[in-house]
Protein backbone atom coordinates (compact mmCIF):
# COMPACT_ATOMS: atom_id res chain seq x y z
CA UNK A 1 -113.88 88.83 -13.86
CA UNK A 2 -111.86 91.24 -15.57
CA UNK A 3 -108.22 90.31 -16.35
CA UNK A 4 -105.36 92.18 -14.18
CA UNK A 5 -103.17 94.16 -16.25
CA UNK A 6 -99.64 93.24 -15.79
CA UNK A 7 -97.21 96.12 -14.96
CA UNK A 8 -94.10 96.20 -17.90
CA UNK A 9 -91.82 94.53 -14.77
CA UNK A 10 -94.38 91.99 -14.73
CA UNK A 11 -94.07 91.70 -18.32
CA UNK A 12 -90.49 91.48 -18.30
CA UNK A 13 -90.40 88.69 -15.97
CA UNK A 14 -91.77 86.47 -18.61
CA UNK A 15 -88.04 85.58 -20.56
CA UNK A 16 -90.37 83.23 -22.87
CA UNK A 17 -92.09 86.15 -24.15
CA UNK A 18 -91.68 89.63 -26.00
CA UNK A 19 -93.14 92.70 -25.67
CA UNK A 20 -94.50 94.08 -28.93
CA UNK A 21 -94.93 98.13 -28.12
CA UNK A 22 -96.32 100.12 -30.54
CA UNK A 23 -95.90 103.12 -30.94
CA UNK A 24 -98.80 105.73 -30.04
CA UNK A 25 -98.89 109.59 -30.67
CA UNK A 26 -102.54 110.53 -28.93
CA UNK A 27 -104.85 109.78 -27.10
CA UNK A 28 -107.19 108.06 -30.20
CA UNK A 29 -104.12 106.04 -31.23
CA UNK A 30 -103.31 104.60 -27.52
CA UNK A 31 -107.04 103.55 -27.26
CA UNK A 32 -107.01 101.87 -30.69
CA UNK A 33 -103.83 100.31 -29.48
CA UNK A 34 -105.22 98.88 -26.46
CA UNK A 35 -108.14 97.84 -27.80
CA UNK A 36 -107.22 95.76 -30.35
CA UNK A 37 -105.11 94.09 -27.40
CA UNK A 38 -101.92 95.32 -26.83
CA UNK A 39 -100.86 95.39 -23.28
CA UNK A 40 -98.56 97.97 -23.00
CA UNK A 41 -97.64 100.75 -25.71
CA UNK A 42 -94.83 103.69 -26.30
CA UNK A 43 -95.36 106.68 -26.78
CA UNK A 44 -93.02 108.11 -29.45
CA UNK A 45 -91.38 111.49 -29.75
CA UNK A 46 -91.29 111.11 -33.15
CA UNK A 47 -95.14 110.84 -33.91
CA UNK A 48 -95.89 113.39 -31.22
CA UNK A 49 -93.65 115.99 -32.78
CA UNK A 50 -95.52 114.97 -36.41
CA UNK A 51 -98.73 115.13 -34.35
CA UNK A 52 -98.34 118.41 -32.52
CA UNK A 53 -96.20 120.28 -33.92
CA UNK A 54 -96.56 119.42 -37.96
CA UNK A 55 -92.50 118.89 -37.57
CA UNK A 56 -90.07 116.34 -37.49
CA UNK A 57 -88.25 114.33 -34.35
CA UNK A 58 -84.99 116.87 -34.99
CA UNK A 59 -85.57 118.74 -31.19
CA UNK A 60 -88.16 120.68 -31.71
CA UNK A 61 -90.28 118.93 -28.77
CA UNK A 62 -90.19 119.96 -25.29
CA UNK A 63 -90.70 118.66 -22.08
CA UNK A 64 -94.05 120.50 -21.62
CA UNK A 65 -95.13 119.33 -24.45
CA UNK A 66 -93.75 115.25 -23.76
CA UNK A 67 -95.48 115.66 -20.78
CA UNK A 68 -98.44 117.04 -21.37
CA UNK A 69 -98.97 114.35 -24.08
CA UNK A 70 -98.39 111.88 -21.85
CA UNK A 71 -101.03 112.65 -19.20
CA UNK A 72 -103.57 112.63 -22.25
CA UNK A 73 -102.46 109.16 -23.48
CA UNK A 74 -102.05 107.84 -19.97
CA UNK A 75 -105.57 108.60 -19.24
CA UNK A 76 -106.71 107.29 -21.75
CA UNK A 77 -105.93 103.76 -21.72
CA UNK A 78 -105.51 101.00 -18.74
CA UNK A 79 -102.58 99.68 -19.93
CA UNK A 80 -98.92 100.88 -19.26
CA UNK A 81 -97.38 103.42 -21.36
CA UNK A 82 -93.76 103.71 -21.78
CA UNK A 83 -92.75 107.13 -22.77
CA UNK A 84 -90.00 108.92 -25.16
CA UNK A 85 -88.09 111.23 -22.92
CA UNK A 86 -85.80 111.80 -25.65
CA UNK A 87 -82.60 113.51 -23.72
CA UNK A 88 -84.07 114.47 -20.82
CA UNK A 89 -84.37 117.88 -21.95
CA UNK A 90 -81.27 119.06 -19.73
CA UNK A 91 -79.22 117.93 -16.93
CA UNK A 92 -79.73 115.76 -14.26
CA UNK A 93 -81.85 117.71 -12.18
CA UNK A 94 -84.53 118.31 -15.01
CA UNK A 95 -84.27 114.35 -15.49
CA UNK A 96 -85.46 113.98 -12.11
CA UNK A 97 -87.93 116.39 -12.03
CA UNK A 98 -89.56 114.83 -15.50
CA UNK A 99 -89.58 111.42 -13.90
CA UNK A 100 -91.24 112.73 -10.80
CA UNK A 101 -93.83 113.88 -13.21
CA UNK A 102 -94.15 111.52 -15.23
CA UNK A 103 -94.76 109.05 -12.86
CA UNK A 104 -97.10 110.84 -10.63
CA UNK A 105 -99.76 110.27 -12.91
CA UNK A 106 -99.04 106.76 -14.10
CA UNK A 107 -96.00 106.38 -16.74
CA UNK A 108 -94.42 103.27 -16.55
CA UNK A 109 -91.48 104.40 -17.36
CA UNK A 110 -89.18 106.40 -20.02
CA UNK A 111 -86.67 105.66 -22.90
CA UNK A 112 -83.88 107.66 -21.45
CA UNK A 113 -81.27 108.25 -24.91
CA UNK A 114 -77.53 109.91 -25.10
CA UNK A 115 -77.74 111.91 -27.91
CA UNK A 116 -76.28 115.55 -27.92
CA UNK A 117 -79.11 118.15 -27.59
CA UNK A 118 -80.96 118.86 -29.92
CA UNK A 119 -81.16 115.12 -30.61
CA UNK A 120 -82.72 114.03 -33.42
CA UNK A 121 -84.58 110.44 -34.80
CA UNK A 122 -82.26 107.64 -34.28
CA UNK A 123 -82.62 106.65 -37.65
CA UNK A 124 -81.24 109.82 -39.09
CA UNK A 125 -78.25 110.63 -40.38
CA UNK A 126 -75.92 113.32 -38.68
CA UNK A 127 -76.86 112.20 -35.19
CA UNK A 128 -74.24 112.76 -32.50
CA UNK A 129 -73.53 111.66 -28.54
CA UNK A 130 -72.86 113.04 -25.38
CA UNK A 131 -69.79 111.80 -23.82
CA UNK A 132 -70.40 108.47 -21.66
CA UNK A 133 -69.55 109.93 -18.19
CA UNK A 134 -72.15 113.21 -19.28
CA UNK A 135 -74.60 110.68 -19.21
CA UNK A 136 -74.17 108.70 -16.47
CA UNK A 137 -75.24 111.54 -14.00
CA UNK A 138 -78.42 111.34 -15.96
CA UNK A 139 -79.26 108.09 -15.47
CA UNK A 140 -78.58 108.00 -11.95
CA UNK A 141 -80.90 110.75 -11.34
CA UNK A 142 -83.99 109.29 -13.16
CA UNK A 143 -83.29 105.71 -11.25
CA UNK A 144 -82.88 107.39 -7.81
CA UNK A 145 -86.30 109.75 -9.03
CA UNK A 146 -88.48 106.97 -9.46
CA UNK A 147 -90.59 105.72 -6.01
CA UNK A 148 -91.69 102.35 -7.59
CA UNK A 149 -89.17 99.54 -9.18
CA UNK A 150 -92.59 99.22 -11.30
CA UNK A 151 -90.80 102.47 -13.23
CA UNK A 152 -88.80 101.22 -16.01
CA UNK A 153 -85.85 102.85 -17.50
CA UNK A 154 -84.76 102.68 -20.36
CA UNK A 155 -81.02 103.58 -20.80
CA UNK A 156 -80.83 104.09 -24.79
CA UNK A 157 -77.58 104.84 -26.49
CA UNK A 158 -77.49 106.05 -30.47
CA UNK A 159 -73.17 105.83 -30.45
CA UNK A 160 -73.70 102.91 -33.29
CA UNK A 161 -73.68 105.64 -35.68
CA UNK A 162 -70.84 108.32 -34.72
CA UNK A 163 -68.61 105.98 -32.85
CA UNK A 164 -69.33 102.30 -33.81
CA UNK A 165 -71.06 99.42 -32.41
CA UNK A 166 -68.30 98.39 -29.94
CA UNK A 167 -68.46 101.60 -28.23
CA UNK A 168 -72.55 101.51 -28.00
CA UNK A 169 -71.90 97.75 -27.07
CA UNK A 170 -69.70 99.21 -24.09
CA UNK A 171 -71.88 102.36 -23.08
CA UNK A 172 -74.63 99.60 -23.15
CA UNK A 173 -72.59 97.40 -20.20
CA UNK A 174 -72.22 101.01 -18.32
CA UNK A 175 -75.90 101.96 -18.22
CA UNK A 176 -76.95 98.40 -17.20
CA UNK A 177 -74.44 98.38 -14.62
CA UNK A 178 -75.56 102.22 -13.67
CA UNK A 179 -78.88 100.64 -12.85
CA UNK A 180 -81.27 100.85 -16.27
CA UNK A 181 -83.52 98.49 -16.30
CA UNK A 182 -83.35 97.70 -20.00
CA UNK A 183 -80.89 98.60 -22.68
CA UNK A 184 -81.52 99.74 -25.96
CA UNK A 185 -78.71 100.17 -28.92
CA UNK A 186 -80.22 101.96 -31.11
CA UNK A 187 -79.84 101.61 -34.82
CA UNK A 188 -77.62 98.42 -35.74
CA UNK A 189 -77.44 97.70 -39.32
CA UNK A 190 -77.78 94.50 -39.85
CA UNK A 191 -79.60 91.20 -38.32
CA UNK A 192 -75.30 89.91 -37.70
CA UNK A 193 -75.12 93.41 -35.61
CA UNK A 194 -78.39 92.81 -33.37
CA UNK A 195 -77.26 88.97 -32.45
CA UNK A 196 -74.00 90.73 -31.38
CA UNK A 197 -75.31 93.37 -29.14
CA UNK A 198 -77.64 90.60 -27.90
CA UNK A 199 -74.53 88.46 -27.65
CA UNK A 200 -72.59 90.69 -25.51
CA UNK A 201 -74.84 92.95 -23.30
CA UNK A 202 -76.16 90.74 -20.11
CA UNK A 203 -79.50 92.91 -19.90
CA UNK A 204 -83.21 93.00 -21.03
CA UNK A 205 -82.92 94.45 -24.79
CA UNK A 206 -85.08 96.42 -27.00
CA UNK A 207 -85.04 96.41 -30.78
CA UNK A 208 -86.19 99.43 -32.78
CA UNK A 209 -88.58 98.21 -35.37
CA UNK A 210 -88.88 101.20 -37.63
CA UNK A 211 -90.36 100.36 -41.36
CA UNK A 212 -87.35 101.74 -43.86
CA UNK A 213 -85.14 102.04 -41.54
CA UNK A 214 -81.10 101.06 -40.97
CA UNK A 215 -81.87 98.55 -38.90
CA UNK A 216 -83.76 95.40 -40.60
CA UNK A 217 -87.02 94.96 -39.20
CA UNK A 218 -87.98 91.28 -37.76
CA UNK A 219 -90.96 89.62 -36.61
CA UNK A 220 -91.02 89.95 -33.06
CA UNK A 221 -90.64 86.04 -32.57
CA UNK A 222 -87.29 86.24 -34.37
CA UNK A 223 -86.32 88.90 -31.96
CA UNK A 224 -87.10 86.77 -28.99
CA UNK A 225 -85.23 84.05 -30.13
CA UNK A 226 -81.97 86.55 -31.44
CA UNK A 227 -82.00 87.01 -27.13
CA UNK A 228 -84.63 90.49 -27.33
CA UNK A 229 -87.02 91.02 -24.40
CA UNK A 230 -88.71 94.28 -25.77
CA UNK A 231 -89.40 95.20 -29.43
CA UNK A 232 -90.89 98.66 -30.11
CA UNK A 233 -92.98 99.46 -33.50
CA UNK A 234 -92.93 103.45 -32.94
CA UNK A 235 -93.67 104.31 -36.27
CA UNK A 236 -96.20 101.54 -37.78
CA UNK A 237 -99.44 103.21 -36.74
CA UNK A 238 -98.19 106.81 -37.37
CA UNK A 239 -97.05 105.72 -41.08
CA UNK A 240 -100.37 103.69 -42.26
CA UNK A 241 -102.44 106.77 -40.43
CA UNK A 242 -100.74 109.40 -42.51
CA UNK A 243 -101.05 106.64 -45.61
CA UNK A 244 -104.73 106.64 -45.42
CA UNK A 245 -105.42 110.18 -44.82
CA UNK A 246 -103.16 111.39 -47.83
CA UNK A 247 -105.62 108.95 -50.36
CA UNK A 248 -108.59 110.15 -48.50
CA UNK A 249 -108.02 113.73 -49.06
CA UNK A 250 -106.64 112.91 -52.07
CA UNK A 251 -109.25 111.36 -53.98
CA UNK A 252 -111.42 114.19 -52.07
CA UNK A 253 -110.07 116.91 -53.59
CA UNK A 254 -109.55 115.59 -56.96
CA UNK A 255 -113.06 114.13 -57.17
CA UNK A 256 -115.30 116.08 -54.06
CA UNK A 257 -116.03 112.42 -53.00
CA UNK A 258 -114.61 109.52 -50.77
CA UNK A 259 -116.19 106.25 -52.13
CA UNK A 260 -113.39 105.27 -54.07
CA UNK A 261 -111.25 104.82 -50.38
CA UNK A 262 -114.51 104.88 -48.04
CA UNK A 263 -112.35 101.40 -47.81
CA UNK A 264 -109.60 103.06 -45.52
CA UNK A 265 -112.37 104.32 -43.14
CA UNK A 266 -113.87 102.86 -40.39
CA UNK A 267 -117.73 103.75 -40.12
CA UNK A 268 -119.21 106.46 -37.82
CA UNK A 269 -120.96 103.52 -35.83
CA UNK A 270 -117.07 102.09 -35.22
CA UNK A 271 -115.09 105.15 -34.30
CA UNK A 272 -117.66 106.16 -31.53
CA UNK A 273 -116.78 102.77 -30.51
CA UNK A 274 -113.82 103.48 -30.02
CA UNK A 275 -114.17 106.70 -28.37
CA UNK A 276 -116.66 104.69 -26.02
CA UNK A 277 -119.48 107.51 -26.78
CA UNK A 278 -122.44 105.05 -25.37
CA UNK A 279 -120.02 105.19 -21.73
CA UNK A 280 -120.96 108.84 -21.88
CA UNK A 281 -124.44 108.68 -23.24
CA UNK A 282 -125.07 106.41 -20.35
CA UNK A 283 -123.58 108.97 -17.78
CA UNK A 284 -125.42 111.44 -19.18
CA UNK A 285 -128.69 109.68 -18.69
CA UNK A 286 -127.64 109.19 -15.03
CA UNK A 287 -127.05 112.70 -14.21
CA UNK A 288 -130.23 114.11 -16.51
């Protein structure tokens, strides 16, 4: 008997465990995600600006574009999918009416973020906020959107950088007590700056695992025990993906060959694996 798959409220329940997300950009990397056995994944703005669009997380994406990523990646997997929302893309209304979308066809749920528009990666410099009552309205309008408590939000706040970790640490305590779900400072700088937001905010947490970034990145067990119920990879799969297609193409245009990093591969027999091609071959025998 297959295993039920546990909602991210499920998940949360659980205060002895984490919640490793990582972060997916398509549909191909949400179904390698899952099936190498995560149970619940994000899907980043970040890699799905890089991955449609050719451009960085710096506004460029849209909410027809978030969304229409989203119904591809949501489809593709059985597990839930937490998605990058960025700012909402406008005011309160058009955070209500993405939630209602989103959740229509199975999200289960959205980073919701405070950043002036257009916002840009957290972990880039130059980065500014809206003010903390601007927000608010936002946030009430994506938790009074959403049919099912199964929805989480996500209230993230990037003030760390422009205004200081006591302020985030405060917007934090506002957005919890507005009704997010979880809370998510984005951006501390140091492991003594992630035990105090932990310290002082009375809420689920995430922790922004991004490889290089201004924040150090911990094992997730370390996070757990700093007092972190959520900790999101966004950028791990994106990175070694680009990694291995630069030496690929590399090494084939320098030598018109790939055996030298026919390593970084997986072979044809694996990827249609993957992409569950004998499911269709099946289904095609059925209907022929």
């Amino acid at each position: 008997m297959q295993k039920k798959k546990l909602s991210l409220r499920e998940q949360l329940e659980d205060k002895n465990k984490i919640i490793v997300l990582p972060g997916v950009f398509d549909a191909l990397s949400a179904r390698i995600a899952e099936q190498v056995g995560f149970e619940a994944m994000f899907q980043t703005g970040y890699g799905s600006s890089a991955a449609l669009l050719g451009m960085p997380d710096f506004g460029f994406l849209n909410a027809g574009e978030t969304v229409d990523n989203a119904r591809r990646i949501i489809r593709a997997v059985n597990v839930p999918v937490i998605v990058d929302a960025d700012t909402g893309y406008g005011n309160p209304l058009n955070v209500w009416r993405l939630v209602k979308d989103l959740e229509s066809f199975g999200a289960a749920g959205i980073f919701l973020e405070d950043q002036i528009w257009p916002k840009r990666c957290g972990h880039m410099a130059g980065k500014d906020v809206i003010p903390k009552d601007d927000y608010l309205p936002k946030l009430r309008a994506a938790v009074e959107a959403r049919k099912s408590k199964d929805f989480i939000i996500v209230a993230r706040t990037d003030a760390r950088a422009p205004i200081g970790l006591d302020e985030a640490i405060e917007r934090g305590k506002a957005y919890r007590k507005a009704g997010a779900d979880v809370i998510f400072v984005e951006a501390p700088r140091s492991i003594e700056e992630l035990k105090k937001v932990a310290d002082e905010i009375d809420a689920p947490l995430v922790a922004n695992m991004i490889e290089d970034g201004v924040t150090p990145t911990l094992p997730a067990k370390e996070l757990l025990k700093i007092g972190y119920r959520v900790a999101v990879f966004p950028l791990s799969a994106l990175y070694s993906a680009t990694f291995a297609m630069r030496e690929v193409l590399t090494e084939l245009k320098r030598t018109g060959a790939t055996k030298e990093t026919k390593k970084m591969m997986v072979t044809f027999k694996d990827f249609n694996q993957f992409v569950d091609l004998q499911k269709y071959m099946d289904l095609e025998k059925r209907y022929s």
